[in-house]
N, C-alpha and C. Protein backbone atom coordinates (compact mmCIF):
# COMPACT_ATOMS: atom_id res chain seq x y z
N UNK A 1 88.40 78.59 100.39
CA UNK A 1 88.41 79.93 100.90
C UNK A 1 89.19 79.95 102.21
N UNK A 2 90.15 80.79 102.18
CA UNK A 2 91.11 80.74 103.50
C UNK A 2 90.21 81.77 104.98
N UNK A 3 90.65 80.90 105.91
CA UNK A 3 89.80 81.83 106.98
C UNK A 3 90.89 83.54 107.16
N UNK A 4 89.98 84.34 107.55
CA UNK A 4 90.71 85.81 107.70
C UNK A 4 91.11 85.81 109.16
N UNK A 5 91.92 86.34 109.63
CA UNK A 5 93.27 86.12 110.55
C UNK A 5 92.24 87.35 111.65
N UNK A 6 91.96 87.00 112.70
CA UNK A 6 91.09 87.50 113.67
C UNK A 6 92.12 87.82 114.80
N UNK A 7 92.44 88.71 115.11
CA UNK A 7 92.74 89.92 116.47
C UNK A 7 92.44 89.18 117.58
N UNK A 8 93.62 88.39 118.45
CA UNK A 8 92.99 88.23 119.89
C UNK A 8 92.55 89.27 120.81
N UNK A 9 91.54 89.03 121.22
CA UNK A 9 91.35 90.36 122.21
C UNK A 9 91.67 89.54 123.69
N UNK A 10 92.64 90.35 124.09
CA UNK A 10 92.90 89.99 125.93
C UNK A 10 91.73 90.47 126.83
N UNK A 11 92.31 90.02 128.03
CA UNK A 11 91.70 90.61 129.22
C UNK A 11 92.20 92.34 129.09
N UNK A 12 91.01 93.29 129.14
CA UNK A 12 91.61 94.74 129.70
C UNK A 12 92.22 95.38 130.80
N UNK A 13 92.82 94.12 131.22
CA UNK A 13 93.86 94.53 132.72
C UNK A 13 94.91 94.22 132.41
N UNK A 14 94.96 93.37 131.40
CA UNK A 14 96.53 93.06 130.54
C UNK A 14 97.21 93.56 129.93
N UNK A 15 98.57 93.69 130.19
CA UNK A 15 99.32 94.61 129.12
C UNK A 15 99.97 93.42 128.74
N UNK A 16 99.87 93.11 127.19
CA UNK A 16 100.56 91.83 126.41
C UNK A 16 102.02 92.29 125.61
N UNK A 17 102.70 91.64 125.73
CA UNK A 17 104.03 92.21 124.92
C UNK A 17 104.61 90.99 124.20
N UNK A 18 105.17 90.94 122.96
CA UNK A 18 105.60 89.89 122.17
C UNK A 18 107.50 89.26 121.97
N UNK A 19 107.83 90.88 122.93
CA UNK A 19 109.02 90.86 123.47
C UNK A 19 109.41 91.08 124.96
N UNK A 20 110.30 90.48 125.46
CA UNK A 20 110.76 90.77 126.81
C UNK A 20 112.22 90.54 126.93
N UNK A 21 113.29 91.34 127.55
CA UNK A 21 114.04 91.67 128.12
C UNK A 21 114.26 90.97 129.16
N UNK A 22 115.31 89.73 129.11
CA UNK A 22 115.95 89.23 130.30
C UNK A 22 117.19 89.79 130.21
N UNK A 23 117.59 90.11 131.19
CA UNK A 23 118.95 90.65 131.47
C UNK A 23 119.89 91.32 130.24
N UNK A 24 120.48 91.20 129.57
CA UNK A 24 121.14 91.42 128.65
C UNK A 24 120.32 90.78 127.36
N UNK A 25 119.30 89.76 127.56
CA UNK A 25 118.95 88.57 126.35
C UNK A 25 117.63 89.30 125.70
N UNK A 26 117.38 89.66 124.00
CA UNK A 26 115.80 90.28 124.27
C UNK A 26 115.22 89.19 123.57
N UNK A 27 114.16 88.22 124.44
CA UNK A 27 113.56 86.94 123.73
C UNK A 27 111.94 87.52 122.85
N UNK A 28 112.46 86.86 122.02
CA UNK A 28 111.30 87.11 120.94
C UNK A 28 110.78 85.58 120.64
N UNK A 29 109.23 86.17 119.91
CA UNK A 29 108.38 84.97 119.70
C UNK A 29 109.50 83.73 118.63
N UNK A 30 109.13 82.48 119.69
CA UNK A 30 110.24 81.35 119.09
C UNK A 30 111.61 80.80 119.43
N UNK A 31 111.73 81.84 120.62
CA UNK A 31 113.23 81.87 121.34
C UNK A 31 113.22 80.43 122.16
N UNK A 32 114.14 79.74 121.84
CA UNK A 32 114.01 78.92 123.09
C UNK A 32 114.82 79.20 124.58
N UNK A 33 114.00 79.17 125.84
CA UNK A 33 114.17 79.51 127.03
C UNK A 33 113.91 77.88 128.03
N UNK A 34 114.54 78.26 128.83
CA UNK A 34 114.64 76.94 130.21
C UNK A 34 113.95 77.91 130.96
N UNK A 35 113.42 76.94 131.81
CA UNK A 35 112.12 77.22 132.89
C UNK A 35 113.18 76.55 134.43
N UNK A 36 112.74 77.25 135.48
CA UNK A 36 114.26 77.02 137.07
C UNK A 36 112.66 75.68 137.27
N UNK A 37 113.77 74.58 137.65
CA UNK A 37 112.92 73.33 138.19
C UNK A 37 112.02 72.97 137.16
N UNK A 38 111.93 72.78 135.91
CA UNK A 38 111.43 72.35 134.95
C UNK A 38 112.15 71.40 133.80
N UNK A 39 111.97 70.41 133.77
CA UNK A 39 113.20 69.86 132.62
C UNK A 39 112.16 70.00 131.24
N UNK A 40 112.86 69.88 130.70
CA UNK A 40 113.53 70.76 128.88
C UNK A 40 112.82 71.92 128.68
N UNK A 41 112.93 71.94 127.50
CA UNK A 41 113.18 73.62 127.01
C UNK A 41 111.68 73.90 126.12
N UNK A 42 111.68 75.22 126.29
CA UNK A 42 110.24 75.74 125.52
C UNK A 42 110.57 76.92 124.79
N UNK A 43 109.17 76.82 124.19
CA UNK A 43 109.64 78.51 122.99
C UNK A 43 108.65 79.28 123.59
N UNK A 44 109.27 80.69 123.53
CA UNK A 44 108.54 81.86 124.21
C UNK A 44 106.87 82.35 123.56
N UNK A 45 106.14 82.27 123.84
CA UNK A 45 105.15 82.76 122.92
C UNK A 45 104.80 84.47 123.03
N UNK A 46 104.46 84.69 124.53
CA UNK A 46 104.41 86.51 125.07
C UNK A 46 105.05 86.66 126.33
N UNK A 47 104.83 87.76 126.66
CA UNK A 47 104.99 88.24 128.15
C UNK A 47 103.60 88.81 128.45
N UNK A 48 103.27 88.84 129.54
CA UNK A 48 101.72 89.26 129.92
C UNK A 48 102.00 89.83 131.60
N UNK A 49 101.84 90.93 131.68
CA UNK A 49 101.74 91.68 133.11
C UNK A 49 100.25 92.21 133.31
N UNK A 50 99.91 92.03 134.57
CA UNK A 50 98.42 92.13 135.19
C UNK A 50 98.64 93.80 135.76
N UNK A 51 98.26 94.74 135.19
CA UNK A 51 98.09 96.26 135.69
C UNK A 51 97.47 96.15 137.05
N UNK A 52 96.68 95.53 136.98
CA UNK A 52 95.77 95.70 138.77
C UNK A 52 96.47 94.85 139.46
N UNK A 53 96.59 94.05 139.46
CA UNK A 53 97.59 93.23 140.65
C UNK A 53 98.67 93.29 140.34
N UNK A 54 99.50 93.44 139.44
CA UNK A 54 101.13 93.56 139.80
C UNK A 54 101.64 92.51 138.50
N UNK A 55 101.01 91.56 139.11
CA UNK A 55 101.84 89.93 138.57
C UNK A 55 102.35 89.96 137.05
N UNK A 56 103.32 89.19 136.99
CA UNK A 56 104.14 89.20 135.48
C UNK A 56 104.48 87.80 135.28
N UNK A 57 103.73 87.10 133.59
CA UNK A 57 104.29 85.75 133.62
C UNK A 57 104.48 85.78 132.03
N UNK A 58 104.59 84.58 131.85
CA UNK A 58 105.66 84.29 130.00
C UNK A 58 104.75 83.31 129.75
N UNK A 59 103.99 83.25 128.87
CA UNK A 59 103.40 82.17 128.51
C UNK A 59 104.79 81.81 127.20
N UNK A 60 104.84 80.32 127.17
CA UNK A 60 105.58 79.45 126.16
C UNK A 60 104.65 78.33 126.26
N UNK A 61 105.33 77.76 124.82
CA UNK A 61 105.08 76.45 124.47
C UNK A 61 106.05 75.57 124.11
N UNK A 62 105.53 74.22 124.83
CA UNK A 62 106.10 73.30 125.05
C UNK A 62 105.88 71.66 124.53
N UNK A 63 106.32 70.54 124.88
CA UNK A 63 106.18 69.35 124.44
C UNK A 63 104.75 68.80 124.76
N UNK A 64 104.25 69.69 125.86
CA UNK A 64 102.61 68.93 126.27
C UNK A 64 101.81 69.89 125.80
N UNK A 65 102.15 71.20 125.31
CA UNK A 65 101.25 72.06 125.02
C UNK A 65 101.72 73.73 125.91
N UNK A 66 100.63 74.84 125.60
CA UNK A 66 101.11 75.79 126.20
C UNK A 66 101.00 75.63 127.50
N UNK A 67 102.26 76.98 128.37
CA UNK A 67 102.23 76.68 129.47
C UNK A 67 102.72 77.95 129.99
N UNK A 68 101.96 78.37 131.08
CA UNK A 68 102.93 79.84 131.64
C UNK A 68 103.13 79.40 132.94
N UNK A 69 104.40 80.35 133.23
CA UNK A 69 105.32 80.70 134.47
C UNK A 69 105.71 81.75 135.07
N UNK A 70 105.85 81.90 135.82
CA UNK A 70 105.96 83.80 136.19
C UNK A 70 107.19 83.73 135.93
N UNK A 71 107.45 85.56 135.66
CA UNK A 71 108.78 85.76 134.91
C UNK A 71 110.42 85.32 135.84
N UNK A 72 109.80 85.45 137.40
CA UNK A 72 111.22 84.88 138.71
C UNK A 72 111.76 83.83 138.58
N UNK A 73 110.40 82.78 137.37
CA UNK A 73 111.02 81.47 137.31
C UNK A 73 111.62 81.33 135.86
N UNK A 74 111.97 82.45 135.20
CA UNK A 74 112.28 82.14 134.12
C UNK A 74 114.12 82.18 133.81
N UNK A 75 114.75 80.99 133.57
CA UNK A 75 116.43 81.01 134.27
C UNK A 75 117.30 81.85 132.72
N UNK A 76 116.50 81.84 131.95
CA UNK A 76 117.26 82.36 130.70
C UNK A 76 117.02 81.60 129.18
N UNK A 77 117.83 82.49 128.29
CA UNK A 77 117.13 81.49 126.98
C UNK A 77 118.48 80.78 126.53
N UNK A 78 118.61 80.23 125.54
CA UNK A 78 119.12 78.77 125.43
C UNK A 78 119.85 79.14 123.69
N UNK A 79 121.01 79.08 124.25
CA UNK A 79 122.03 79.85 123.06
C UNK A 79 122.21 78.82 122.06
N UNK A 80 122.72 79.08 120.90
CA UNK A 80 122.76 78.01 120.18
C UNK A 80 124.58 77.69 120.45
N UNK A 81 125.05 76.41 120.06
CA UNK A 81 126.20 75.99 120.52
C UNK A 81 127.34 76.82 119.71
N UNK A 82 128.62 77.20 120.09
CA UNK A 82 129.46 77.21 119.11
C UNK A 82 130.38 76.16 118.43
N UNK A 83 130.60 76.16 117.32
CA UNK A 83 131.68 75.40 116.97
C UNK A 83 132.98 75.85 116.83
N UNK A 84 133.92 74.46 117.24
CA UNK A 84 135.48 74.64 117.44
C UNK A 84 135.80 75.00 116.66
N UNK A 85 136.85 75.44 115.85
CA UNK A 85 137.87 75.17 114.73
C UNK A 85 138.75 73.98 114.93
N UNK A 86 138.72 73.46 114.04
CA UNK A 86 139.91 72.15 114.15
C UNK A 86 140.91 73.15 113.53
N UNK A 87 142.19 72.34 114.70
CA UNK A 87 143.37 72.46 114.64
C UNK A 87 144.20 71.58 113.81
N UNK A 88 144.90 71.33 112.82
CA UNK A 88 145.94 70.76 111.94
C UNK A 88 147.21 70.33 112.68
N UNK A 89 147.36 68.78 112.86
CA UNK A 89 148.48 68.54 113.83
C UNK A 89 149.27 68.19 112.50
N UNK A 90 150.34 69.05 112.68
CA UNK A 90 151.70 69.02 111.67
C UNK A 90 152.94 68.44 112.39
């Protein structure tokens, strides 16, 4: 029997969002993003802003487990590479 998929309930001072808007970039759940002064890379899980105090952070996950950061430290998300075309030397 499979378990039935249960509703997190947050804190009621939280406004939770599953998308966020960096600059031009809109990261969605799974995006991978770099963290400023953090080495390697994590996947976005939410965005979470505190209505009564102000504060705004990104929870992601990472190689040790989840981890949040406020959004000032967040440097951008992490493009996938392009490839060259090879050129034909004639």
């Amino acid at each position: 029997m499979a378990k039935k998929p249960t509703q997190i309930k947050y804190n009621p001072l939280w406004e939770v969002k599953h998308e966020y808007t960096h600059g031009k970039d809109l990261i969605t759940p799974g995006t991978l993003v770099k963290i400023k002064n953090v080495r390697g890379q994590f996947k976005f899980q939410k965005y979470v802003k505190n209505t009564d105090s102000g504060m705004e952070w990104v929870d992601v996950l990472g190689q040790t487990g989840y981890r949040s950061f406020y959004v000032y430290d967040l440097k951008g998300i992490i493009k996938p590479k392009k490839k060259r075309a090879k050129k034909d030397n004639v």
